[in-house]
Protein backbone atom coordinates (compact mmCIF):
# COMPACT_ATOMS: atom_id res chain seq x y z
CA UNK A 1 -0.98 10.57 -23.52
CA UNK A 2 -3.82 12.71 -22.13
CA UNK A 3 -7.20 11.31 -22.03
CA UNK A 4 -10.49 12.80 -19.65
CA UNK A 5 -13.39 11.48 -17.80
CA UNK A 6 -16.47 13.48 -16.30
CA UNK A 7 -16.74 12.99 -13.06
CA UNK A 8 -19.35 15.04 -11.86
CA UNK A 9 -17.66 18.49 -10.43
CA UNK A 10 -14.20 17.94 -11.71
CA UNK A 11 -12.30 15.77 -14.92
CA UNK A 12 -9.88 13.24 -14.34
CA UNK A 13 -6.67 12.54 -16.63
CA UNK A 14 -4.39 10.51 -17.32
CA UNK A 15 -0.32 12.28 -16.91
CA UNK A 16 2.20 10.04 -16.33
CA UNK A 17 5.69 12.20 -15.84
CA UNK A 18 9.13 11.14 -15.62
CA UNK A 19 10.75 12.93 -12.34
CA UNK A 20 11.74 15.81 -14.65
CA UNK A 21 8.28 16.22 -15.48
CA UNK A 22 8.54 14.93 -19.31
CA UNK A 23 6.01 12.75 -20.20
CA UNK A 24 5.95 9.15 -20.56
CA UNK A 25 3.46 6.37 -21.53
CA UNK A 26 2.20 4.09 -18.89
CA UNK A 27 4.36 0.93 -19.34
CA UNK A 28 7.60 3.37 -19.34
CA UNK A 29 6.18 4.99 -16.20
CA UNK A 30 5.60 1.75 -14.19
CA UNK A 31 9.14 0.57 -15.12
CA UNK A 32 10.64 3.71 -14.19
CA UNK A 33 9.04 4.09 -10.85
CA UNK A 34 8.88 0.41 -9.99
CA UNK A 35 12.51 0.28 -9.94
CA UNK A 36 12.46 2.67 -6.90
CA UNK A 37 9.96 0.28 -4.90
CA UNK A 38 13.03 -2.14 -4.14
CA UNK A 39 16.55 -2.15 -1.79
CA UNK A 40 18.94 -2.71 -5.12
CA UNK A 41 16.99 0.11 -7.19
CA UNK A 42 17.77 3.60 -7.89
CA UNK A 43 17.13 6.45 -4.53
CA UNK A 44 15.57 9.96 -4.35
CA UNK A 45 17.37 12.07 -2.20
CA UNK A 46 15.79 11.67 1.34
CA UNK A 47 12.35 10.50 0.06
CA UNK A 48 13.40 7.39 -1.38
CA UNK A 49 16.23 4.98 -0.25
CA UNK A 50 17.62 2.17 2.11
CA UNK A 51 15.75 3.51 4.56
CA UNK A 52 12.08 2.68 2.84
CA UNK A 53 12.98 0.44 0.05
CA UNK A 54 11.86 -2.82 0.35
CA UNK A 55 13.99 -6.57 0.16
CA UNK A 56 13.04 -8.53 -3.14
CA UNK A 57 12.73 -11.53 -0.67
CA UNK A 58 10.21 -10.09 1.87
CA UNK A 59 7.91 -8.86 -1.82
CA UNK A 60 8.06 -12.29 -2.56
CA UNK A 61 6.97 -13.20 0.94
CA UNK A 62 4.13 -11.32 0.51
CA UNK A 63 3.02 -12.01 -2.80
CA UNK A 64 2.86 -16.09 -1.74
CA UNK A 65 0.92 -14.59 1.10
CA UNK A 66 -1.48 -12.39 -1.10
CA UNK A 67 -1.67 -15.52 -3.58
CA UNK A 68 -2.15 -18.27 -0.81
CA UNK A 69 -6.14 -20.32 -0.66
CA UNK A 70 -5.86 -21.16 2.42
CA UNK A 71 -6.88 -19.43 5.60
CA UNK A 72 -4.82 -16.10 6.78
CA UNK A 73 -3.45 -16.92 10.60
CA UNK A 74 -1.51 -15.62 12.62
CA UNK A 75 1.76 -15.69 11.46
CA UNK A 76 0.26 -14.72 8.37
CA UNK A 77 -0.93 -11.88 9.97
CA UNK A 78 1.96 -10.83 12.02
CA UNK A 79 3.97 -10.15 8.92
CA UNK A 80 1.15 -8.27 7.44
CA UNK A 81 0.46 -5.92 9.81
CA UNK A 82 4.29 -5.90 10.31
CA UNK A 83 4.84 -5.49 6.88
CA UNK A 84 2.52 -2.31 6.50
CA UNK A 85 3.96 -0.52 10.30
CA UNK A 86 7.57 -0.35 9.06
CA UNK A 87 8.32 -3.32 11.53
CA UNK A 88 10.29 -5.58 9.49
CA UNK A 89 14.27 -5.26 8.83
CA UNK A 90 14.49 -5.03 4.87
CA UNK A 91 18.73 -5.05 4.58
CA UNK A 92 18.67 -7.93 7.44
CA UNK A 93 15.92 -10.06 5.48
CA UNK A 94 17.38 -9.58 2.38
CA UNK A 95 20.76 -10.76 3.47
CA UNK A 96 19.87 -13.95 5.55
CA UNK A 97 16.90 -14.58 2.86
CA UNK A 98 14.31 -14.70 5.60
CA UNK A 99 12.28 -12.23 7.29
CA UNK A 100 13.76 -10.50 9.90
CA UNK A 101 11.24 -8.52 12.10
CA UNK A 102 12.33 -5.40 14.56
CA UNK A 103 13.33 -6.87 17.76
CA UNK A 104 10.04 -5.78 20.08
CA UNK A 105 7.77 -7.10 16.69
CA UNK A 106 8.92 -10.24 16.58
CA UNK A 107 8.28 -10.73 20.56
CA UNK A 108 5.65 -9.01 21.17
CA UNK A 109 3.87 -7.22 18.39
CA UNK A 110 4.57 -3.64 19.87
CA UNK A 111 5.59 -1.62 16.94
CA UNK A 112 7.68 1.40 17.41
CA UNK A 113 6.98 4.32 15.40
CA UNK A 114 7.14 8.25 15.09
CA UNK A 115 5.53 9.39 17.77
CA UNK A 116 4.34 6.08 19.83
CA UNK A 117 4.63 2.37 20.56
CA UNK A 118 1.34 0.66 20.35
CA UNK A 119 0.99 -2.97 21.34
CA UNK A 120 -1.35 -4.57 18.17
CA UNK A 121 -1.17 -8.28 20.31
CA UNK A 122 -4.90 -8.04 21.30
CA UNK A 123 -5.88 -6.83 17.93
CA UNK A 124 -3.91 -9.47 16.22
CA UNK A 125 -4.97 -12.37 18.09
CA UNK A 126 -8.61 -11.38 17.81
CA UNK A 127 -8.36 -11.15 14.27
CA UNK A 128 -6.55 -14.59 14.05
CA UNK A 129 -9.83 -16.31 15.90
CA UNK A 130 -12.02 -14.71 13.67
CA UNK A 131 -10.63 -15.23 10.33
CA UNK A 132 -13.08 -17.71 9.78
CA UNK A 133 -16.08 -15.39 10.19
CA UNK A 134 -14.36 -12.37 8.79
CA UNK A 135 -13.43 -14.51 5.31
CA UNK A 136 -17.17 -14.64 4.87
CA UNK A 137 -17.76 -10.85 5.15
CA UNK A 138 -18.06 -8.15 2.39
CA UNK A 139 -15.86 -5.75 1.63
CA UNK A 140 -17.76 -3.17 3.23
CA UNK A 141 -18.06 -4.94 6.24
CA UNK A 142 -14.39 -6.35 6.36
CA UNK A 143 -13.51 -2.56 6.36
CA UNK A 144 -16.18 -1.59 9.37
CA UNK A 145 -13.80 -3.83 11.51
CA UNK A 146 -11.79 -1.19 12.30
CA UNK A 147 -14.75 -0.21 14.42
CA UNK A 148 -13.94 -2.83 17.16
CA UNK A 149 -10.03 -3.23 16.77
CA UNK A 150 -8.18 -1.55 19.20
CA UNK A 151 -5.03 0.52 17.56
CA UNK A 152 -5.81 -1.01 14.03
CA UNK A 153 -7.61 2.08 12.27
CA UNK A 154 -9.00 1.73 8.29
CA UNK A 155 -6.03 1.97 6.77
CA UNK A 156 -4.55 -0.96 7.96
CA UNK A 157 -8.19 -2.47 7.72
CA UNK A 158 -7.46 -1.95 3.90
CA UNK A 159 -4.43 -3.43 4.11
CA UNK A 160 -5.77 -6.79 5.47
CA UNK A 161 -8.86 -6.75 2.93
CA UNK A 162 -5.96 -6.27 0.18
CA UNK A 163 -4.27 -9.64 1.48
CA UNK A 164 -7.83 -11.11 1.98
CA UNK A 165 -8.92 -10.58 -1.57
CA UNK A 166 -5.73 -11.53 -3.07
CA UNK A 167 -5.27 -8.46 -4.68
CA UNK A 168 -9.04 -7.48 -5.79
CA UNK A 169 -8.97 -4.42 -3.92
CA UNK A 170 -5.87 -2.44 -3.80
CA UNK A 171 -3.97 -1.87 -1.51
CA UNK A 172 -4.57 1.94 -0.09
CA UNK A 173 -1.43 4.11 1.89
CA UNK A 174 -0.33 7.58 1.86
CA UNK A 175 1.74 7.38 -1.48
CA UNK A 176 -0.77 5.99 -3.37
CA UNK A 177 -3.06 8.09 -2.73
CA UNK A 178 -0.80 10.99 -3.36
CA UNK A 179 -0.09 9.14 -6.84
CA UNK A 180 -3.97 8.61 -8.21
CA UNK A 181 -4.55 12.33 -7.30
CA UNK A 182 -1.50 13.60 -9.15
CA UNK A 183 -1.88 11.59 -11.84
CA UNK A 184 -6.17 12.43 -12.39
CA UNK A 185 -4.99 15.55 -11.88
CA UNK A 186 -2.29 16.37 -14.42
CA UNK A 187 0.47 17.45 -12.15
CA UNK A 188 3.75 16.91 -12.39
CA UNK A 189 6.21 15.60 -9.89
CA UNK A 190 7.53 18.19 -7.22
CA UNK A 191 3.89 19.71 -7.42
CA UNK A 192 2.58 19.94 -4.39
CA UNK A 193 -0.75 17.49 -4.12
CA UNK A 194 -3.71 18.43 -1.49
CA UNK A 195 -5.17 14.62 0.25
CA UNK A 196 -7.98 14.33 2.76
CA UNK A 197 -7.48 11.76 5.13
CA UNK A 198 -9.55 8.44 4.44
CA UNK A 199 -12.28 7.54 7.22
CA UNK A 200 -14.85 5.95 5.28
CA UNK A 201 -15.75 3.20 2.51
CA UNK A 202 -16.96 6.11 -0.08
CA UNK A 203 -13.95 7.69 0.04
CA UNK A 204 -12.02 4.17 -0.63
CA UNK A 205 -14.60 3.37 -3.10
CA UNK A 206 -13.71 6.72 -4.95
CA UNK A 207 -10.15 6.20 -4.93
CA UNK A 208 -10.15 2.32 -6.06
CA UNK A 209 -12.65 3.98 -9.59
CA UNK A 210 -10.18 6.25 -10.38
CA UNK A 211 -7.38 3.52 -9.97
CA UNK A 212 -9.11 0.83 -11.94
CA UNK A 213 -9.70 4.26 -14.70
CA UNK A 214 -6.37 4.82 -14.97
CA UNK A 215 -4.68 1.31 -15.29
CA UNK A 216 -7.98 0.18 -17.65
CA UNK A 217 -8.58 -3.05 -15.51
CA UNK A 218 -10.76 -4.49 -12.65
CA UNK A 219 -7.51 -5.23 -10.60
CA UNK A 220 -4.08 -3.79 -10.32
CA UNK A 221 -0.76 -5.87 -10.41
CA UNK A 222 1.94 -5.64 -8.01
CA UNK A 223 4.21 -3.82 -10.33
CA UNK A 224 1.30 -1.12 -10.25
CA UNK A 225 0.61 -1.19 -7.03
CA UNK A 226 4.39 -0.74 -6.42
CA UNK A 227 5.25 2.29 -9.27
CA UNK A 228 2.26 4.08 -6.99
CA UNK A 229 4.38 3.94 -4.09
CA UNK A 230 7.26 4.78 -5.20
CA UNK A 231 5.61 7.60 -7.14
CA UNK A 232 3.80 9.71 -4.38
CA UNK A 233 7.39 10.17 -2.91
CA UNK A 234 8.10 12.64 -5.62
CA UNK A 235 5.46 15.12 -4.62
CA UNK A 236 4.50 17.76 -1.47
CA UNK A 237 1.79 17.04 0.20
């Protein structure tokens, strides 16, 4: 199914692809590539598998996190920001049916990634006093926070405002991103898909229109949120 919309310079459409580039209709595309999202689901060579799949349990950690009324603190917040940096220990979670966070995470939120080990402890606890405050900001400004955090830049910003919002605005990474242009674009997986780096609210602002466009509703689920994932994996970038 092909459909357009104007959008000023360029037209965006609607081409969902299976990974051999036939085409499929959205339900059969977010089945297919939600599958991926989790430990016990199918792999893609080195792009997708045990090494990036997430435990069933810590999702549903999450999602009685994203669905919770009261308050974010901090341990709420030490799994979400742990959650997003790669710092928690899917197979271990999955097989004691709790969350099991990297060793230095779970002592003292220094997360260890590709090139560097930055301690988020300030950040976190700052954000933990000021929940109160920041649940009465806008979206806008929620996302301007990443002004005065130390090591926690607007993409992780966006991931807190996704948790915040309980879902309202989605969730933004890498993957995603990678996904909505592919998809508004036509191209099939293996193509390779050009993405500028997101510093600003406008460019969020663009990418959550052409997400609510393409899934026809105000806010995404979690099985959407997750086939987008799973499906940026299958392109060059």
């Amino acid at each position: 199914m092909l459909t357009e919309r104007d959008s000023g310079s360029q037209m965006w459409m609607k081409q969902f692809f299976d990974p051999r580039g036939q085409s499929l209709d959205l339900t059969s595309w977010c089945d297919l590539y939600g599958s991926y999202y989790f430990l016990n689901g199918p792999k893609w060579g080195r792009k997708i598998n045990s090494r990036n799949q997430t435990s069933p349990f810590v999702e549903s950690e999450a999602i009685c996190i994203l669905n919770q009324t009261q308050p974010l603190n901090y341990e709420n917040l030490k799994f979400i920001f742990g959650w997003k940096l790669g710092q928690i220990n899917h197979r271990d979670s999955e097989q004691k049916q709790q969350v099991s966070y990297k060793l230095d995470w779970s002592q003292h939120l220094i997360a260890h990634m590709q090139f560097d080990t930055p301690d988020f402890s300030a950040a976190i606890s700052w954000l933990t006093d000021q929940m109160p405050h920041i649940q009465t900001l806008t979206p806008e400004a929620t996302f301007d926070l990443y002004r005065e955090l130390d090591k926690i830049g607007p993409i992780y910003i966006l991931t807190l405002l996704f948790f915040l919002s309980h879902g309202q605005w989605p969730i933004y990474d890498k993957y995603a991103a990678i996904a909505v242009e592919a998809i508004t674009l036509g191209q099939a997986p293996e193509s390779n898909v050009r993405l500028t780096q997101l510093s600003s609210w406008r460019q969020y602002k663009v990418f959550v229109n052409k997400v609510c466009w393409l899934f026809g509703c105000q806010n995404i689920s979690r099985e959407q949120d997750r086939a987008l994932w799973a499906y940026g994996h299958f392109f060059s970038n």
